[in-house]
Protein backbone atom coordinates (compact mmCIF):
# COMPACT_ATOMS: atom_id res chain seq x y z
CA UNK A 1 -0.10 2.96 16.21
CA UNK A 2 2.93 4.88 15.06
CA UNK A 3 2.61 6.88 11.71
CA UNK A 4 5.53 8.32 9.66
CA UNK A 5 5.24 10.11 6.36
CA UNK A 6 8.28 10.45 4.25
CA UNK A 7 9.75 10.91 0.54
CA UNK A 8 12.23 8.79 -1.24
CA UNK A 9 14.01 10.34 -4.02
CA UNK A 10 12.04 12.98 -4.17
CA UNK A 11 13.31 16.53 -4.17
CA UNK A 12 11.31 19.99 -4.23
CA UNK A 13 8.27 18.20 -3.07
CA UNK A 14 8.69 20.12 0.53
CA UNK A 15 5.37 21.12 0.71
CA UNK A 16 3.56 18.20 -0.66
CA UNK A 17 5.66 16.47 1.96
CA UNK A 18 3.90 19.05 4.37
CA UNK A 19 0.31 18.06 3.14
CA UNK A 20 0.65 14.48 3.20
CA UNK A 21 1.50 15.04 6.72
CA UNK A 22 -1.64 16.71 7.45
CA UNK A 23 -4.00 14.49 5.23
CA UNK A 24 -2.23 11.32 6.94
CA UNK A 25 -3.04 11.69 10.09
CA UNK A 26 -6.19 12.90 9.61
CA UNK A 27 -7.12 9.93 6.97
CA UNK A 28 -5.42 7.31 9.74
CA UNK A 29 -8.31 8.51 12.28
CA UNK A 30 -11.20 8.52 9.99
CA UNK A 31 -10.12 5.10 8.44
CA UNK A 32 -9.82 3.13 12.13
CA UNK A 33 -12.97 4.76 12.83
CA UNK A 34 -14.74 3.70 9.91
CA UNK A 35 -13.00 0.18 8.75
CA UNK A 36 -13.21 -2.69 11.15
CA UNK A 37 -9.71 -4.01 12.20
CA UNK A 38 -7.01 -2.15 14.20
CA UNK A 39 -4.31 0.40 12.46
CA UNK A 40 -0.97 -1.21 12.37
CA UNK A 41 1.94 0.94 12.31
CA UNK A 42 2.42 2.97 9.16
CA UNK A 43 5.12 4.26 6.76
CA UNK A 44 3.95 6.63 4.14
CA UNK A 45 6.21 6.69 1.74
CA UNK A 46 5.86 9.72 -1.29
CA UNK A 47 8.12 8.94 -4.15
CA UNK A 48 7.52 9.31 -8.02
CA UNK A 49 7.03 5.97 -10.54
CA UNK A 50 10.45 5.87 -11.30
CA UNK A 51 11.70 4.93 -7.75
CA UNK A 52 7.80 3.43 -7.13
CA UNK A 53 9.28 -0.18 -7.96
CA UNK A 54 12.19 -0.06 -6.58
CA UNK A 55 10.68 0.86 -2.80
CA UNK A 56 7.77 -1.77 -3.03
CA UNK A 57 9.70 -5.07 -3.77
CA UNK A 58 12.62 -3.91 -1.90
CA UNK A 59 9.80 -4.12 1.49
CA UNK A 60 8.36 -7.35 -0.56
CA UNK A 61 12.04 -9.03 -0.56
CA UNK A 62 12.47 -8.43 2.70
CA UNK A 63 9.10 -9.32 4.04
CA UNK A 64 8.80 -12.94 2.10
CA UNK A 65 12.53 -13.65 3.05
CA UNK A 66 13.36 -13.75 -1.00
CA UNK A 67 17.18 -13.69 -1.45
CA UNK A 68 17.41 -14.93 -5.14
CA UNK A 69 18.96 -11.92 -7.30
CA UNK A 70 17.58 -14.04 -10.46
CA UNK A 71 13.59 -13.48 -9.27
CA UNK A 72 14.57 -10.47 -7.49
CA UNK A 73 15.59 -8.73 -10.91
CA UNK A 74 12.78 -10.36 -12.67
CA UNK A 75 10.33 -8.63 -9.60
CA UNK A 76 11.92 -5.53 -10.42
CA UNK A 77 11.03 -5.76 -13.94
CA UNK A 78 7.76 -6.45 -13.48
CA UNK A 79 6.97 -3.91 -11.06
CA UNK A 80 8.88 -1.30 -13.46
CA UNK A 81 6.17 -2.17 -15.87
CA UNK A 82 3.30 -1.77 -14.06
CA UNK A 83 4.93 1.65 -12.03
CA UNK A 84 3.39 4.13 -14.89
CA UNK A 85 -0.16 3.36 -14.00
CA UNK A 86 0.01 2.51 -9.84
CA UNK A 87 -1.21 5.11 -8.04
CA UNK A 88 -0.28 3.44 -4.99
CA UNK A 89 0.47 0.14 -2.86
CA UNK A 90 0.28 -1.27 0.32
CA UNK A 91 2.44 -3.80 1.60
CA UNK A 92 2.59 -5.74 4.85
CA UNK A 93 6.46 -5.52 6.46
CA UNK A 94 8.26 -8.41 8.21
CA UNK A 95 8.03 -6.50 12.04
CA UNK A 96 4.01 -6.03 12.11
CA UNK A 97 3.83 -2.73 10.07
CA UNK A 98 2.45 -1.46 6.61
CA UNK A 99 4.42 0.68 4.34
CA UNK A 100 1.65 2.53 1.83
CA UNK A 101 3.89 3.45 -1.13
CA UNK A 102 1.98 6.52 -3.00
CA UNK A 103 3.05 7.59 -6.71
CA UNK A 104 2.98 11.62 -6.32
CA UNK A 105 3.25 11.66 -10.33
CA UNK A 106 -0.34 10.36 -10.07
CA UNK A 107 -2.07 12.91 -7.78
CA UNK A 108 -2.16 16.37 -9.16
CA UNK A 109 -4.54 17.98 -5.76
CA UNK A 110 -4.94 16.92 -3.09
CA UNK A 111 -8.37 15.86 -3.63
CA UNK A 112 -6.76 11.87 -5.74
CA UNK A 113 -4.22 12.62 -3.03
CA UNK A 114 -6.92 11.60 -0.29
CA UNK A 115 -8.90 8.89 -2.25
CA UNK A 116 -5.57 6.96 -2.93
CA UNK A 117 -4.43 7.70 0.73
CA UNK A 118 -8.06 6.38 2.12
CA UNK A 119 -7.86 3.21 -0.09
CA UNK A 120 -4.75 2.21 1.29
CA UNK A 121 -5.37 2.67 4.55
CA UNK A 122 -8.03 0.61 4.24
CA UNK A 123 -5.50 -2.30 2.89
CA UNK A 124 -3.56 -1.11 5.91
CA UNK A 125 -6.64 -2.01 8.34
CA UNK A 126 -7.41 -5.11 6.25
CA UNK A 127 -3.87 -6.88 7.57
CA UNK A 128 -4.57 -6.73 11.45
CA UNK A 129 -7.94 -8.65 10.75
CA UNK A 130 -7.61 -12.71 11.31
CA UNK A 131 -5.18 -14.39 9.01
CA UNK A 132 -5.03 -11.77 6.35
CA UNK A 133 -1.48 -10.50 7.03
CA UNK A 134 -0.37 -14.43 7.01
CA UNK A 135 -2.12 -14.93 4.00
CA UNK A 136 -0.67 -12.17 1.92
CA UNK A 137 2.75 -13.15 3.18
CA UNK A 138 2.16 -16.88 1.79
CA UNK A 139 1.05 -15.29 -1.96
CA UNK A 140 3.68 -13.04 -1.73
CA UNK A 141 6.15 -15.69 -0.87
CA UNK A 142 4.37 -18.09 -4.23
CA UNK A 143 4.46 -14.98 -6.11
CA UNK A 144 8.35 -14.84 -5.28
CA UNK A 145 8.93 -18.55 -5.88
CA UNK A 146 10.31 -18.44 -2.11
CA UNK A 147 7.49 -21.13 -0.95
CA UNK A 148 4.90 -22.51 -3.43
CA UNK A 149 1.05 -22.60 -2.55
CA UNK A 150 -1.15 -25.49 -4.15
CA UNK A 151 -3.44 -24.47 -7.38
CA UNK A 152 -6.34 -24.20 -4.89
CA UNK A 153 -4.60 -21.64 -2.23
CA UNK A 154 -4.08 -19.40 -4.70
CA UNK A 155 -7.32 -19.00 -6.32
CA UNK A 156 -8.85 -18.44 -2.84
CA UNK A 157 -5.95 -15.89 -1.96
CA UNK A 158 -7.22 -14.37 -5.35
CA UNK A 159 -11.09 -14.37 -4.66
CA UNK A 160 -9.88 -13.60 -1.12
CA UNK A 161 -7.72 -10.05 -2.86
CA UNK A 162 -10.72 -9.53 -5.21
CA UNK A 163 -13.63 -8.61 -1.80
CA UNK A 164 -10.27 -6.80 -0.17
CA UNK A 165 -10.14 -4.52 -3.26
CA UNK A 166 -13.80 -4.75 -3.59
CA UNK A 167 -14.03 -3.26 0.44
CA UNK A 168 -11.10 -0.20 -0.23
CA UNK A 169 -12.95 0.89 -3.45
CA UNK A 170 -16.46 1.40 -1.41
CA UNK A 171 -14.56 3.24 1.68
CA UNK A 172 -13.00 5.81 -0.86
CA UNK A 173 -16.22 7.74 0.32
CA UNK A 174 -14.25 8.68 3.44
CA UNK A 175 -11.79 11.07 1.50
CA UNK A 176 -14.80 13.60 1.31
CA UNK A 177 -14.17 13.97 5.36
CA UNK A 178 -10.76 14.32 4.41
CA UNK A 179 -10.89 17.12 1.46
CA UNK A 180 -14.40 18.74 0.62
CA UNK A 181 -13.90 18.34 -3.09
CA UNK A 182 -13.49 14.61 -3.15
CA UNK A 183 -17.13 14.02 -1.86
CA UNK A 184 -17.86 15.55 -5.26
């Protein structure tokens, strides 16, 4: 398990940069601890909702093999749109890895810092189980128009999303560990 933390078009934010750090490697031992699955390799990448869209379906593209400019612009569009209120995402890459995208506009201590970082790690963990990481590929790739799914893959990809989101909510717990104050 390799982790890197990093900022993309982000400047001034040296120590925030530094605390992430700290709070990431501390949050990737408690989370493959606590979540059942195995910690793929991680990117952390800070970066503010302007440049949030443009970093998570440039790894989408590449991940779902989507070379279309036409639904790669619309993507864009739509990810612009929904940027403002995105705290943060994780997506699976193309060579085994997650990259966690986290909106620092969003996170004004570090105690939202560690419950956004916890719940994505927890996404993170959820891709090494059996078939998830395929499956997310395959609704990323309908979502892209790349490869579509029949009516009845993609409401169980959807239920399937729903108990994911439903599993990273109730392991937020495990930012307390992190930072005192988020227990609170």
């Amino acid at each position: 398990m390799k982790l890197t933390v990093s900022t993309h078009k982000l400047f001034g934010y040296r120590a925030t940069l530094r605390t992430a750090k700290r709070l990431a490697e501390e949050a990737v031992r408690i989370v493959d601890r606590a979540v059942p699955g195995k910690m793929p390799d991680v990117q952390v990448v800070l970066t503010g909702e302007r440049h949030l869209a443009e970093v998570a379906t440039a790894a989408e593209w590449e991940t779902a093999g989507c070379t279309d400019k036409r639904v790669q612009a619309r993507a864009l569009r739509a990810a612009k749109r929904l940027a403002r209120d995105t705290a943060g995402r994780a997506i699976p890459l193309a060579d085994g890895g997650v990259l966690v995208v986290i909106n620092v506009d969003q996170h004004p201590n570090e105690t939202t810092f560690a419950v956004t970082l916890v719940h994505e790690l927890v996404h993170a963990m959820q891709t090494s189980r059996k078939d998830v990481r395929e499956r997310l590929i395959a609704g990323l790739r309908n979502d892209l128009g790349v490869e579509r799914q029949t009516r009845r893959q993609v409401r169980e990809h959807d239920r399937l999303l729903q108990a994911e989101e439903h599993e990273a909510y109730g392991a937020e717990y495990l930012a307390g560990r992190l930072v005192p104050a988020a227990a609170a």
